[in-house]
C-alpha atoms as a PDB file:
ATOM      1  CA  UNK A   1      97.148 139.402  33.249  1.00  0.00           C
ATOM      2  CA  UNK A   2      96.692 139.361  36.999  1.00  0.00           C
ATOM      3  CA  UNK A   3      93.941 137.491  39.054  1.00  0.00           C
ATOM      4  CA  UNK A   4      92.345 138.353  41.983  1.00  0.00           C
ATOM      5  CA  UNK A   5      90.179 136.206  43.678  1.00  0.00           C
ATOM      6  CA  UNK A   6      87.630 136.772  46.577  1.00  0.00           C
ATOM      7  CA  UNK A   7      87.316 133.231  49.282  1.00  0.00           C
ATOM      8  CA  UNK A   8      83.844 133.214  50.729  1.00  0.00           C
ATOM      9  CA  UNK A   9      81.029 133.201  48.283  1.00  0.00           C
ATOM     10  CA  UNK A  10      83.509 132.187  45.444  1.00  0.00           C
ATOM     11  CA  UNK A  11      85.956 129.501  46.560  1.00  0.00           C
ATOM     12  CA  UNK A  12      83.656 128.377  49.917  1.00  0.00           C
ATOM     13  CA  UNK A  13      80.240 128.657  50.369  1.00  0.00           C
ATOM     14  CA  UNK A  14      79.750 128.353  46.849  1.00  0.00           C
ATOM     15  CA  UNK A  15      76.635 125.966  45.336  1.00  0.00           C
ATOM     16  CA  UNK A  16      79.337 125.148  42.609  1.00  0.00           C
ATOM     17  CA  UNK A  17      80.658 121.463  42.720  1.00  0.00           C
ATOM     18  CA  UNK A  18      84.373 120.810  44.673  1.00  0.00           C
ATOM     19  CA  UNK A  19      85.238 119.315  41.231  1.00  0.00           C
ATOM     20  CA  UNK A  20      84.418 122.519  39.497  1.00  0.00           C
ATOM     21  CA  UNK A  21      86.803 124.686  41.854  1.00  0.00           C
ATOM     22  CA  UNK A  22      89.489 122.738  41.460  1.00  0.00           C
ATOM     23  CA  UNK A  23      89.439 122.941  38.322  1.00  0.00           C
ATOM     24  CA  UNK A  24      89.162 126.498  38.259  1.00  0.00           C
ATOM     25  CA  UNK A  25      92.363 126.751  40.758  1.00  0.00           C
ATOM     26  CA  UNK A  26      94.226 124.380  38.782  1.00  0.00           C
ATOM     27  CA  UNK A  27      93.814 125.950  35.522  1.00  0.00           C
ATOM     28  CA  UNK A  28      94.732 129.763  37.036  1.00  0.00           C
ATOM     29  CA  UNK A  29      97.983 128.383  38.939  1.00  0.00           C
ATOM     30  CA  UNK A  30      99.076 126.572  35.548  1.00  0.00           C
ATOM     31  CA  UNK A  31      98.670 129.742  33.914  1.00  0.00           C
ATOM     32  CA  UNK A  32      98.794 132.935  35.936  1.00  0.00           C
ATOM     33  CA  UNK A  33     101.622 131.534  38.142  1.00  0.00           C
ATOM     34  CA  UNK A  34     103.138 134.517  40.182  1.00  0.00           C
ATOM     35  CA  UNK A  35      99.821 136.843  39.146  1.00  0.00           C
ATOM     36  CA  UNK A  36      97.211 136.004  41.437  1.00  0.00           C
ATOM     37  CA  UNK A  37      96.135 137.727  44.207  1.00  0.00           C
ATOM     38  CA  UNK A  38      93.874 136.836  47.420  1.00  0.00           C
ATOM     39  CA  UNK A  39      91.428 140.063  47.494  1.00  0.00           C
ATOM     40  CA  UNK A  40      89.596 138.702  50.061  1.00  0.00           C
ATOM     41  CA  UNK A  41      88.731 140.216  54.286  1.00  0.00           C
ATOM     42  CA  UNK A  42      90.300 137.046  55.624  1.00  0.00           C
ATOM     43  CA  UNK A  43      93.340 137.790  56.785  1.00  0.00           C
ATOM     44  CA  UNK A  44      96.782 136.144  55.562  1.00  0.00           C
ATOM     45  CA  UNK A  45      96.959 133.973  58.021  1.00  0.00           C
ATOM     46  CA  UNK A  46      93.330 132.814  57.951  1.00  0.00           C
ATOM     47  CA  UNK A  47      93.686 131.783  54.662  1.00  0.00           C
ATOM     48  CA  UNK A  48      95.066 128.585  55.160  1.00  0.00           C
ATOM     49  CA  UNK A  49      92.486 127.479  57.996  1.00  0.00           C
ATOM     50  CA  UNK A  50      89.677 128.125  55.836  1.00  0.00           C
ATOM     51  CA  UNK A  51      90.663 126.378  52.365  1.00  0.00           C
ATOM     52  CA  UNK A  52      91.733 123.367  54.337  1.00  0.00           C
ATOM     53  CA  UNK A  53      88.545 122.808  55.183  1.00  0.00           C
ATOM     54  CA  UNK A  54      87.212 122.622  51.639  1.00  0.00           C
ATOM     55  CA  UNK A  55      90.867 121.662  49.625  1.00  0.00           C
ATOM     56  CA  UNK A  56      93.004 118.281  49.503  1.00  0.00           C
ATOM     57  CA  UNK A  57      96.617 119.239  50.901  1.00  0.00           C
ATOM     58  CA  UNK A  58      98.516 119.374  47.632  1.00  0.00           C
ATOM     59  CA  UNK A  59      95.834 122.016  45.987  1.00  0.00           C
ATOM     60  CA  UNK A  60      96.426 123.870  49.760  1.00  0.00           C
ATOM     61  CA  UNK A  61     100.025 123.968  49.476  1.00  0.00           C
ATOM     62  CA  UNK A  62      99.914 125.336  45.715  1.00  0.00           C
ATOM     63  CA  UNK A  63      97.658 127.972  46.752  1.00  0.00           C
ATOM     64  CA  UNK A  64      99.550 128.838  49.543  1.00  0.00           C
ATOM     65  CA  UNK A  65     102.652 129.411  48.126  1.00  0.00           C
ATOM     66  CA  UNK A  66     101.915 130.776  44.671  1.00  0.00           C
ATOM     67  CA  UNK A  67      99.139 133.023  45.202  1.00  0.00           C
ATOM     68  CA  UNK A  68     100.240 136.435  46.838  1.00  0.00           C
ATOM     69  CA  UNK A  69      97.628 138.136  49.804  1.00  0.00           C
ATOM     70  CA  UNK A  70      96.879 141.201  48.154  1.00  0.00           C
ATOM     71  CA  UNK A  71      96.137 144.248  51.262  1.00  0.00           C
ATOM     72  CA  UNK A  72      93.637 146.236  50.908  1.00  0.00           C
ATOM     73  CA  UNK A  73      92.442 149.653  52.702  1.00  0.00           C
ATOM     74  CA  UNK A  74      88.756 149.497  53.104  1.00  0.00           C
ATOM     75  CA  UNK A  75      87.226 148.767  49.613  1.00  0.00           C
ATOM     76  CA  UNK A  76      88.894 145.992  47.410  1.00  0.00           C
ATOM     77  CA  UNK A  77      89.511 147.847  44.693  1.00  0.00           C
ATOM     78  CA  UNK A  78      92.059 149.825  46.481  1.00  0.00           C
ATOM     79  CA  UNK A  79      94.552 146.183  46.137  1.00  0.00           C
ATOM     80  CA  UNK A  80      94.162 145.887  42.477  1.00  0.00           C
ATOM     81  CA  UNK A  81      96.890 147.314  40.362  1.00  0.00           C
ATOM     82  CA  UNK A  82      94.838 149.087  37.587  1.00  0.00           C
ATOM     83  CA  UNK A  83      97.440 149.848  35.302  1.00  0.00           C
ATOM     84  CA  UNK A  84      97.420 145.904  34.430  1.00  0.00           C
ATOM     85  CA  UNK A  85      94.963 143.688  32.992  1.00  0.00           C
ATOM     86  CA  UNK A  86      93.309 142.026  35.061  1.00  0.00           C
ATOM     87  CA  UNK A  87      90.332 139.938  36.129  1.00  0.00           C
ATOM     88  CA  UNK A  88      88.869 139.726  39.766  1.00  0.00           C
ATOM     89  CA  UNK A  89      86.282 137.337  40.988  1.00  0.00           C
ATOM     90  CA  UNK A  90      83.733 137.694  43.566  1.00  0.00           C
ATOM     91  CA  UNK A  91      80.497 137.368  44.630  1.00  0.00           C
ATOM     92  CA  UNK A  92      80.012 140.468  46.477  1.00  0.00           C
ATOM     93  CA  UNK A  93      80.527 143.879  44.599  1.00  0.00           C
ATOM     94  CA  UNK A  94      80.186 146.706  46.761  1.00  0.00           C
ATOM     95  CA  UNK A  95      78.972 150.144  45.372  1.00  0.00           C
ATOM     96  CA  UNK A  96      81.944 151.686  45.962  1.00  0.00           C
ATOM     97  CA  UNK A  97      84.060 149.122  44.343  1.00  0.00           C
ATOM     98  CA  UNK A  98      81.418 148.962  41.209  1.00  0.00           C
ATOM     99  CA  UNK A  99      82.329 153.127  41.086  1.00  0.00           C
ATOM    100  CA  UNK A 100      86.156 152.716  40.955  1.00  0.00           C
ATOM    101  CA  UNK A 101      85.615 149.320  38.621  1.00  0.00           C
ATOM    102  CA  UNK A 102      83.654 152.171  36.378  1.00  0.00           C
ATOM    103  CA  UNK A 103      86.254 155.260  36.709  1.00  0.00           C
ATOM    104  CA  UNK A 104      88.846 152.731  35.412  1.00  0.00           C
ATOM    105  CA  UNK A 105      86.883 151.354  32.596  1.00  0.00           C
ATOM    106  CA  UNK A 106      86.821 148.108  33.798  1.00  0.00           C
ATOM    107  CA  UNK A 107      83.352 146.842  35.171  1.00  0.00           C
ATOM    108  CA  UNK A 108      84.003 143.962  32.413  1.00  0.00           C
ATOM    109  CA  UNK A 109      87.135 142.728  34.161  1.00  0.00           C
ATOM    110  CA  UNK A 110      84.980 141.308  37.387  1.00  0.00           C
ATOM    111  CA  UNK A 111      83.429 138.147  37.024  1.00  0.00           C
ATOM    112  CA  UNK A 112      80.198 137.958  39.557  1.00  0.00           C
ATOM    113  CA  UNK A 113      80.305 134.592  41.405  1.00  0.00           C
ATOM    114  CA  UNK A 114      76.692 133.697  42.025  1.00  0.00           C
ATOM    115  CA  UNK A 115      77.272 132.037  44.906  1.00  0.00           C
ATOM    116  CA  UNK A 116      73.882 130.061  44.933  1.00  0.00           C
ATOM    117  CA  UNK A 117      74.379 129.516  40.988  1.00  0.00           C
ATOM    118  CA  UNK A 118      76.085 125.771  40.559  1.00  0.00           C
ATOM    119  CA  UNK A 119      77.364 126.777  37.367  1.00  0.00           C
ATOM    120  CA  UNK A 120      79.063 129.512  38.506  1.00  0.00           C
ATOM    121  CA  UNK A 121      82.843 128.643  38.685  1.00  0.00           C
ATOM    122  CA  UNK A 122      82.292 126.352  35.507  1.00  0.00           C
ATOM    123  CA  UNK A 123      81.243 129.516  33.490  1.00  0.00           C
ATOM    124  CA  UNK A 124      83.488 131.663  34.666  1.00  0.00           C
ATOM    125  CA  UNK A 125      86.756 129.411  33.965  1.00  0.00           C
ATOM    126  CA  UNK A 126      85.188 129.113  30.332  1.00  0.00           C
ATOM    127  CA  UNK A 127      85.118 132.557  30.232  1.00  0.00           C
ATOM    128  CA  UNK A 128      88.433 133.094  31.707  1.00  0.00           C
ATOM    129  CA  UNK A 129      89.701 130.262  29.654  1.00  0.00           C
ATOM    130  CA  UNK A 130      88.417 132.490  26.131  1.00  0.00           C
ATOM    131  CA  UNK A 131      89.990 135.541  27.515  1.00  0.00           C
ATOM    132  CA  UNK A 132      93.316 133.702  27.992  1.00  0.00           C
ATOM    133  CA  UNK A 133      93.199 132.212  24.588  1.00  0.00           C
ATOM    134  CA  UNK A 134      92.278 135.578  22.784  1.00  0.00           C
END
């Protein structure tokens, strides 16, 4: 199963504890190594200057070289690889992307990121956690 995982609104700028997102970055590069995907506007090299502002250097340095940048045209959707399962998270679906989620069959696969929601990131690795078990 692939991962794909928005920045601001899910990782940053989330109301969800530092604790919490670690924990949610730890479990998915223990066990999604080599299947996770940035889905996210910053650009590649942007990416680094904005989780080192919110992650200690060895959680930096795993992100940075284990999860892949994922390109995307204009809506995300257009990165994700629909012939695998996969799960994305986010806090901001567009229309467009809740449309092509739909087409596929696969509105369940995104996990909404509240980003004002403190439980958030907890409830979503517990979900992600049952999905991975199953």
């Amino acid at each position: 199963m692939d991962i794909y995982l928005d920045i601001y609104g899910t990782l940053i700028a989330s109301a969800s504890s530092i604790a919490d997102r670690e924990a949610l970055l730890n479990y998915l590069l223990d066990n999604f190594s080599g299947r996770i995907h940035w889905l996210t506007s910053y650009s590649e090299p942007r990416i680094r200057e904005v989780l080192a502002r919110e992650y200690n250097e060895e959680l930096l340095e795993r992100l940075i070289n284990s999860v892949k940048y994922q390109p995307y045209n204009y809506h995300k959707t257009d990165g994700i690889d629909f012939t695998k399962k996969f799960i994305w998270l986010d806090d901001n679906l567009t229309e467009a992307d809740y449309y092509t989620l739909k087409e596929y069959g696969a509105l369940d696969n995104q996990i909404h990121i509240d980003p004002h929601d403190s439980y958030a990131i907890s409830n979503a690795l517990k979900l992600i956690r049952s999905i991975h078990q199953s």
